[in-house]
N, C-alpha and C. Protein backbone atom coordinates (compact mmCIF):
# COMPACT_ATOMS: atom_id res chain seq x y z
N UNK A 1 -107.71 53.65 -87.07
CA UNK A 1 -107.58 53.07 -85.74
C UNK A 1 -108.77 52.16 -85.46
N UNK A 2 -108.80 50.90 -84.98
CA UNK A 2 -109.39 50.20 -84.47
C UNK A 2 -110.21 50.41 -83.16
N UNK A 3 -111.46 50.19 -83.01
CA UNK A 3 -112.43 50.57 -81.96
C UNK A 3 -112.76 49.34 -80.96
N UNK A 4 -113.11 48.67 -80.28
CA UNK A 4 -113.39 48.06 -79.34
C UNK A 4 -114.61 47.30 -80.17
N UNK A 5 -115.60 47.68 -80.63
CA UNK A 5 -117.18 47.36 -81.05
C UNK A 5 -116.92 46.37 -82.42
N UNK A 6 -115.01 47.18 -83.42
CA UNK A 6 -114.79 46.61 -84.42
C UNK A 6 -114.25 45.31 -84.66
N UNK A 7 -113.60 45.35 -83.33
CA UNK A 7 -112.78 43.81 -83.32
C UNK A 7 -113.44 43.09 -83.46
N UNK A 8 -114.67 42.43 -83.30
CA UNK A 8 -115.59 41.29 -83.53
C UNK A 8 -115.93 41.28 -85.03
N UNK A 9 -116.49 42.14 -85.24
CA UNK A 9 -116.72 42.45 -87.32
C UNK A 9 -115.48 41.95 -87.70
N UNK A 10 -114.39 42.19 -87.27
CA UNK A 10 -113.55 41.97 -87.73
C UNK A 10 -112.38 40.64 -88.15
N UNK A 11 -112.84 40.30 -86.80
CA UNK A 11 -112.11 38.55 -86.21
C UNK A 11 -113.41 37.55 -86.14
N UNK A 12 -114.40 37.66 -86.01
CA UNK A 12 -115.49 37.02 -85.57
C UNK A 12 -114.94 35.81 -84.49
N UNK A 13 -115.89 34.96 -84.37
CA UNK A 13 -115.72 33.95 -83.56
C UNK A 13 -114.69 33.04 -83.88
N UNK A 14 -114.50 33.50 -85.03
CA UNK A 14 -113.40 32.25 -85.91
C UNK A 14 -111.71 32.59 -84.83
N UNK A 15 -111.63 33.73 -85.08
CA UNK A 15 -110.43 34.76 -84.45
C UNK A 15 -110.24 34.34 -83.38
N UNK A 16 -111.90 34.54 -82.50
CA UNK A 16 -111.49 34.33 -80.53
C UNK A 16 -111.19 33.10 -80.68
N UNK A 17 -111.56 31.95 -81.37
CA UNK A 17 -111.48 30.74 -81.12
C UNK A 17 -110.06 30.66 -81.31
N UNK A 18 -109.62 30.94 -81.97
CA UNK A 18 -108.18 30.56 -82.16
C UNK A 18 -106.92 31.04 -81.44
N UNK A 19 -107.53 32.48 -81.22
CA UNK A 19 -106.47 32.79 -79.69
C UNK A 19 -106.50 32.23 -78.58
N UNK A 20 -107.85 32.49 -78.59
CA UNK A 20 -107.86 31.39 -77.10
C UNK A 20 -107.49 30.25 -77.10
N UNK A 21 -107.90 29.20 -77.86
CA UNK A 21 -107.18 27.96 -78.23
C UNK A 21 -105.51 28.31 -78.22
N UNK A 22 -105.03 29.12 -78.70
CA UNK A 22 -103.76 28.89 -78.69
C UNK A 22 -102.74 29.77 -77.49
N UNK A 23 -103.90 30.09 -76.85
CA UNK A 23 -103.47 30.57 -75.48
C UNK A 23 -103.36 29.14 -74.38
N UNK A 24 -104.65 29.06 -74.74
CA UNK A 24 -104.68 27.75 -73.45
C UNK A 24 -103.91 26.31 -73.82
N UNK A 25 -103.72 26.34 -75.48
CA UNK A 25 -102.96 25.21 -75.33
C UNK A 25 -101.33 25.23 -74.77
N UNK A 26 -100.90 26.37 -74.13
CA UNK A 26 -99.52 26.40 -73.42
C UNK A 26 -99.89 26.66 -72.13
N UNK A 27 -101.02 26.78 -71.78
CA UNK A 27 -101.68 26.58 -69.75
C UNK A 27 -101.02 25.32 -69.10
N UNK A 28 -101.46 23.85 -69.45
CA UNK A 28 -101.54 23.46 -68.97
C UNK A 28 -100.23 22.81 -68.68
N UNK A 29 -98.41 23.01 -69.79
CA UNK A 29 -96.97 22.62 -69.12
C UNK A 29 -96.64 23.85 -68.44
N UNK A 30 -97.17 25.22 -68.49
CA UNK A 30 -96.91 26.18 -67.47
C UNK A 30 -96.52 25.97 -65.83
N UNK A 31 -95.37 25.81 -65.92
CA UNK A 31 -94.93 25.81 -64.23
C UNK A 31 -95.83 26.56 -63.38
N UNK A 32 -96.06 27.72 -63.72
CA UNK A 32 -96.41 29.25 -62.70
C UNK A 32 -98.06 29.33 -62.99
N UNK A 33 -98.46 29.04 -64.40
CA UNK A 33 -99.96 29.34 -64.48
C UNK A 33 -100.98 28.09 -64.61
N UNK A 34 -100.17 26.88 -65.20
CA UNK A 34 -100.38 25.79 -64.95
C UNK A 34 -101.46 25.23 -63.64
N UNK A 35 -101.15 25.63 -62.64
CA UNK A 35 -101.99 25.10 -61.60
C UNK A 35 -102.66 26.04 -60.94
N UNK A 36 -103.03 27.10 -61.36
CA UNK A 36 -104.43 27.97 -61.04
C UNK A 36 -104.95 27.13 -62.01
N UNK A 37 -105.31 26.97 -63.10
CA UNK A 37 -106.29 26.62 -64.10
C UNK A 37 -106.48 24.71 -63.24
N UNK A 38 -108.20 24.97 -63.52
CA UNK A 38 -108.44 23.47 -62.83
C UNK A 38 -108.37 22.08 -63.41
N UNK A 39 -107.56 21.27 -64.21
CA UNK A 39 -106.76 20.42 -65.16
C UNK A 39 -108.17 20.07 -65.56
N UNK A 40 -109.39 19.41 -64.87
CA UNK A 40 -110.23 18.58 -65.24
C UNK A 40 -111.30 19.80 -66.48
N UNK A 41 -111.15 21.08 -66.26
CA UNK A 41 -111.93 22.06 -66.43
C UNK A 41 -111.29 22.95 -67.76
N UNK A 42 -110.11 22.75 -68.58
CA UNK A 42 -109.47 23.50 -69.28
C UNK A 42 -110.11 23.76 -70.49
N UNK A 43 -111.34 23.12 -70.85
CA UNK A 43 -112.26 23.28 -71.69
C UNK A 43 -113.04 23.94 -71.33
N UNK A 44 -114.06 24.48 -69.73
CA UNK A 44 -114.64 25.28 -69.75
C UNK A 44 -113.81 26.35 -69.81
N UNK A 45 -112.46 26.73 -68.74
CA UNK A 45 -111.83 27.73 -68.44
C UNK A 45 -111.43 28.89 -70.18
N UNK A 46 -111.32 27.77 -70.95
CA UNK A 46 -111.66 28.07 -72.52
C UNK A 46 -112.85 28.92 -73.00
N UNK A 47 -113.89 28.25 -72.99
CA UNK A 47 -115.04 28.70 -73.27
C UNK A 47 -115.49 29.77 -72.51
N UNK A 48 -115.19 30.53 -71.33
CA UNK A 48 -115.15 31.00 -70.57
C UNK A 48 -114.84 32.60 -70.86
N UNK A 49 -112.92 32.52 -71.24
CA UNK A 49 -112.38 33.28 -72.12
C UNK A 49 -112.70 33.76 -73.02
N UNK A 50 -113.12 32.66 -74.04
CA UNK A 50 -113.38 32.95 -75.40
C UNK A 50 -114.91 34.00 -75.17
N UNK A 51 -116.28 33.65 -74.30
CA UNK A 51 -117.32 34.31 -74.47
C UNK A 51 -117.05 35.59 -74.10
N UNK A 52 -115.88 35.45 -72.76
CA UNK A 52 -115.69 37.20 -72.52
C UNK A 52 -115.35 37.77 -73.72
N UNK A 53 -114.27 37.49 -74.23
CA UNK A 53 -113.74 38.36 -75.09
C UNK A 53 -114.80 38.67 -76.26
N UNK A 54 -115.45 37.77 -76.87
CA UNK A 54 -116.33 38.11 -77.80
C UNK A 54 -117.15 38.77 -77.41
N UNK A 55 -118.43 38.79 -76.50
CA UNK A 55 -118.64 39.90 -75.78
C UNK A 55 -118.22 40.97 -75.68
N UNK A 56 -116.98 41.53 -75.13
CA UNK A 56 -116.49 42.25 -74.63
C UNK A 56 -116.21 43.29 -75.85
N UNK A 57 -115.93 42.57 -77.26
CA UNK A 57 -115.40 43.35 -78.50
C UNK A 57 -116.62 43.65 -79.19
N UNK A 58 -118.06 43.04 -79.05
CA UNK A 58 -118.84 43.60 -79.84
C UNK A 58 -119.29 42.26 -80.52
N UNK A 59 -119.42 40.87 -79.79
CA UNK A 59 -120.17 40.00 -80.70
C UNK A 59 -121.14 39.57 -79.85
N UNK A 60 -121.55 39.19 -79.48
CA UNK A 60 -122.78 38.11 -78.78
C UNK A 60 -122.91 37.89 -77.20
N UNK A 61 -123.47 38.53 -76.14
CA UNK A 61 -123.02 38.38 -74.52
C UNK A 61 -123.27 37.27 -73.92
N UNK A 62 -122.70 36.10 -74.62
CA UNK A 62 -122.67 34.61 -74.37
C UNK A 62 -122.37 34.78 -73.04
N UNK A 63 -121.19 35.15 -72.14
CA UNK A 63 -120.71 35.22 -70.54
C UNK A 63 -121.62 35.80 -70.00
N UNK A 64 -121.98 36.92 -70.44
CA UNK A 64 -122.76 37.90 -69.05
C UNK A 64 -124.35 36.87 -69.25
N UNK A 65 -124.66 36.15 -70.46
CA UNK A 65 -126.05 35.61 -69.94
C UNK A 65 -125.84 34.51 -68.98
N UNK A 66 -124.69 34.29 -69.59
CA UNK A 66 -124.40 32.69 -68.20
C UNK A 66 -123.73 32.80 -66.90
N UNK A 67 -123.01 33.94 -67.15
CA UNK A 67 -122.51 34.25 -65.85
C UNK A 67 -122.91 35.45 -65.23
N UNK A 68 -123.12 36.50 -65.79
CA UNK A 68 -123.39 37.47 -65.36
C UNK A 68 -122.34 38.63 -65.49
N UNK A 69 -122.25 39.59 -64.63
CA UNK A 69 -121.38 40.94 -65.01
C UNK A 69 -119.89 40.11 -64.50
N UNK A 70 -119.01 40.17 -65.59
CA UNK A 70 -117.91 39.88 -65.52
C UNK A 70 -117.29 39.98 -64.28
N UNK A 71 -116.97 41.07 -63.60
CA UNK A 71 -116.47 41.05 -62.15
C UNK A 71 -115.17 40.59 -62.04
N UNK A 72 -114.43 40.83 -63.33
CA UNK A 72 -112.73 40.47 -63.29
C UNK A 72 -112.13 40.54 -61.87
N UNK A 73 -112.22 41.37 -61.34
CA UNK A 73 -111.00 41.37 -60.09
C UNK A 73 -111.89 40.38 -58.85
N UNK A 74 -113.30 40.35 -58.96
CA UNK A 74 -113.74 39.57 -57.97
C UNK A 74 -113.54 37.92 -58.07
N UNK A 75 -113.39 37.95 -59.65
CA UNK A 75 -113.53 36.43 -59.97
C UNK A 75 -111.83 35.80 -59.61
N UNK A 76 -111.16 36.86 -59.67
CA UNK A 76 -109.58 36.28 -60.02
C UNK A 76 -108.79 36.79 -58.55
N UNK A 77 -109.71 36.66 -57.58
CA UNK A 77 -109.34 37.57 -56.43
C UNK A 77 -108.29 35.94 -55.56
N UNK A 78 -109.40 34.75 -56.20
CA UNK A 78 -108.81 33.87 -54.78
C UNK A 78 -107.31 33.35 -55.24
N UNK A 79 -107.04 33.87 -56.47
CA UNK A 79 -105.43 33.34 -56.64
C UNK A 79 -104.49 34.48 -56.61
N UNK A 80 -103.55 34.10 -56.40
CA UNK A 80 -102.12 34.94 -56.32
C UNK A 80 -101.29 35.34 -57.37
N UNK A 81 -102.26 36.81 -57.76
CA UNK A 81 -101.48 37.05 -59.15
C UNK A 81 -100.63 38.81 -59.15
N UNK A 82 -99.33 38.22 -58.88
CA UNK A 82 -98.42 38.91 -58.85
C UNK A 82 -97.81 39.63 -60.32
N UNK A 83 -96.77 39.94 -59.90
CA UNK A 83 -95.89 40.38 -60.95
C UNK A 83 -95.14 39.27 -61.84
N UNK A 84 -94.89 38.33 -61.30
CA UNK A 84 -94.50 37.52 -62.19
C UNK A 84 -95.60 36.29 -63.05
N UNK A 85 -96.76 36.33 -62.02
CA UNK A 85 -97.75 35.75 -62.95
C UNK A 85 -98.59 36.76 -63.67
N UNK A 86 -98.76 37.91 -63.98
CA UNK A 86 -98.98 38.86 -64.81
C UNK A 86 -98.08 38.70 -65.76
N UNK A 87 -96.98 38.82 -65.73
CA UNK A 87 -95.92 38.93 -67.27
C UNK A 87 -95.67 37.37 -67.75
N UNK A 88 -96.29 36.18 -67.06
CA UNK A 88 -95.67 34.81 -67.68
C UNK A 88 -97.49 35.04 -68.35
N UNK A 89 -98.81 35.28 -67.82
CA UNK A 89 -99.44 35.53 -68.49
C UNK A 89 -99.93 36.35 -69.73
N UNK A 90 -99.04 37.40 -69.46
CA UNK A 90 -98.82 38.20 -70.82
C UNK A 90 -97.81 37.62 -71.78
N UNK A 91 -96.87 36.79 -71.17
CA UNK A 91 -96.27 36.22 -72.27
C UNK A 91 -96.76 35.13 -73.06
N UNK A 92 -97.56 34.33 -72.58
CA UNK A 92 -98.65 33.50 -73.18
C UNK A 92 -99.39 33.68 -74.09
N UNK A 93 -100.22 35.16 -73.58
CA UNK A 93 -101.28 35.43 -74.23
C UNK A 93 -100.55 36.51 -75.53
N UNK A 94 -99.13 37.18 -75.44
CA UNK A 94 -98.49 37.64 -76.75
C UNK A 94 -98.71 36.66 -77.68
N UNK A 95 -97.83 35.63 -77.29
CA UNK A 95 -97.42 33.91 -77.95
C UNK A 95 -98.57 33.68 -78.83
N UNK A 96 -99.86 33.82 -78.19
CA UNK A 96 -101.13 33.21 -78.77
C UNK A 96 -101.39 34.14 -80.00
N UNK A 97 -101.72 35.66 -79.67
CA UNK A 97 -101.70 36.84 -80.40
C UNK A 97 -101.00 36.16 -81.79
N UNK A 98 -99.35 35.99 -81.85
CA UNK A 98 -98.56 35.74 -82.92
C UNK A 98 -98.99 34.49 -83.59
N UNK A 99 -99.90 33.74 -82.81
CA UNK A 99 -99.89 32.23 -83.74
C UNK A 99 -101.58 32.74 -83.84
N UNK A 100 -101.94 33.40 -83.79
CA UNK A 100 -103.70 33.55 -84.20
C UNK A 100 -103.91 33.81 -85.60
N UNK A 101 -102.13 34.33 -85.86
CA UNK A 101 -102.46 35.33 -87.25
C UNK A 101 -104.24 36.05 -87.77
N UNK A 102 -104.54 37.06 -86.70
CA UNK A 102 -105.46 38.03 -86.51
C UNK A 102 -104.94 39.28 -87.67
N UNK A 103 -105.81 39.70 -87.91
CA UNK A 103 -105.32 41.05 -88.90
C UNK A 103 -104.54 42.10 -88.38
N UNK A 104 -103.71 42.53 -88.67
CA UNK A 104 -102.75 43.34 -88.57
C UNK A 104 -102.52 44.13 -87.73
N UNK A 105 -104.55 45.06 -88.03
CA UNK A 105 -104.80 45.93 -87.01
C UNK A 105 -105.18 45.95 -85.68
N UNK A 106 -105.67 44.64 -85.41
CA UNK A 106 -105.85 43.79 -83.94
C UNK A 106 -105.27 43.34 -83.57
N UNK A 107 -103.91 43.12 -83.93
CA UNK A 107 -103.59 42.68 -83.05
C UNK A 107 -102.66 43.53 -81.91
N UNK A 108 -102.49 44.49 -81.92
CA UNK A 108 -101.53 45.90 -81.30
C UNK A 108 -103.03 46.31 -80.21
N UNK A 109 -104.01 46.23 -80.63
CA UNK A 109 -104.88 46.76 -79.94
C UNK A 109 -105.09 45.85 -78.79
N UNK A 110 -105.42 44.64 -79.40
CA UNK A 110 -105.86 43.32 -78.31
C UNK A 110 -104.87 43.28 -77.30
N UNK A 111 -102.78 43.40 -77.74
CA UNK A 111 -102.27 43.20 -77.00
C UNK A 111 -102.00 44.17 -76.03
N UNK A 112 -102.35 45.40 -76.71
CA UNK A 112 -102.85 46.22 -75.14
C UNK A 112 -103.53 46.33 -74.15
N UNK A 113 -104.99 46.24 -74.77
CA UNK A 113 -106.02 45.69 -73.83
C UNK A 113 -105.79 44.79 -72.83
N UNK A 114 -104.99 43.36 -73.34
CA UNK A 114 -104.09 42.30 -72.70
C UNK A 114 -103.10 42.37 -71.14
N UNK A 115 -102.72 43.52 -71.96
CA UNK A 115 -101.45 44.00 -70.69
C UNK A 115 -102.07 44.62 -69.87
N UNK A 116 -102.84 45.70 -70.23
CA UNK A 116 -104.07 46.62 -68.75
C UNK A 116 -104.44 45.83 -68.29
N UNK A 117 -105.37 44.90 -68.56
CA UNK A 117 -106.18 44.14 -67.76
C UNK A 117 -105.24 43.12 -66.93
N UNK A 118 -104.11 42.37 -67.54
CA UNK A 118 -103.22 42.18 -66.65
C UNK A 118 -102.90 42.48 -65.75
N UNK A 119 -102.68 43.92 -65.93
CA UNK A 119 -101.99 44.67 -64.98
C UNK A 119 -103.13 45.22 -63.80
N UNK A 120 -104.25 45.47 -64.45
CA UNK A 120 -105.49 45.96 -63.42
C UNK A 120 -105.79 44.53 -62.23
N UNK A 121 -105.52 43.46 -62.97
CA UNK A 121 -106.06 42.21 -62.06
C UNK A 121 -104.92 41.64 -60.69
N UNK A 122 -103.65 42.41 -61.10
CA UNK A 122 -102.49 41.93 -59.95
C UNK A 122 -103.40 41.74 -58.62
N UNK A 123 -103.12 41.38 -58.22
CA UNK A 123 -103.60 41.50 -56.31
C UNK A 123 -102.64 41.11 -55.30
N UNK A 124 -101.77 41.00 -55.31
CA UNK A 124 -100.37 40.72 -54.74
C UNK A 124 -98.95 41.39 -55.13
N UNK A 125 -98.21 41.64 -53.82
CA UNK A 125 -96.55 42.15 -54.76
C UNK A 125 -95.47 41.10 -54.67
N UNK A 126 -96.39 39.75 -54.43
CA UNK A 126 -95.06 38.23 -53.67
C UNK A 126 -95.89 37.70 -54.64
């Protein structure tokens, strides 16, 4: 079983880069998620992603030195993320998962992690 600390040993930066990249490159024709993300900014909103997650798995705390303590639900509080922008976002971020081609064992893990935090960040039932 895969640990949280291992995913980075495992994917390194090479990995986040490429999910994320292939997450965000379907943001911006997104009807529904499309226009939370700030068009001029889809390169930081990138880099952004990518430091959490590496961080977060056990590589380098690139976000928390620049930004500080993550604060997921505070940061994602001023948009309207329902039930249906939770699952068009989880369907994205599956999508990305499958084109990352990540090792085998990460990727079942990541896409769980994926869906909680999804699901922890809703703040709306409209």
């Amino acid at each position: 079983m895969v640990a949280d600390g291992d995913i980075y040993a495992l994917i390194g930066e090479d990995g986040f880069a490429r999910l994320v990249a292939a997450f965000y490159a379907q943001v911006p024709g997104d009807d529904l998620l499309g226009p939370m993300y700030p068009a001029d900014d889809m390169a930081g909103a990138e880099e952004r992603l990518r430091d959490f997650l590496v961080g977060r798995f056990g590589g380098p705390p690139r976000y928390e030195e620049s930004r500080g303590h993550p604060r997921l639900r505070m940061r994602h509080h001023p948009y309207k993320l329902d039930q249906a922008a939770r699952d068009r976002w989880v369907q994205l971020m599956d999508h990305a998962l499958d084109q990352a081609t990540l090792p085998a064992e990460v990727t079942p893990f990541l896409r769980e992690f994926f869906h909680g935090t999804a699901t922890f960040l809703m703040n709306s039932r409209q």
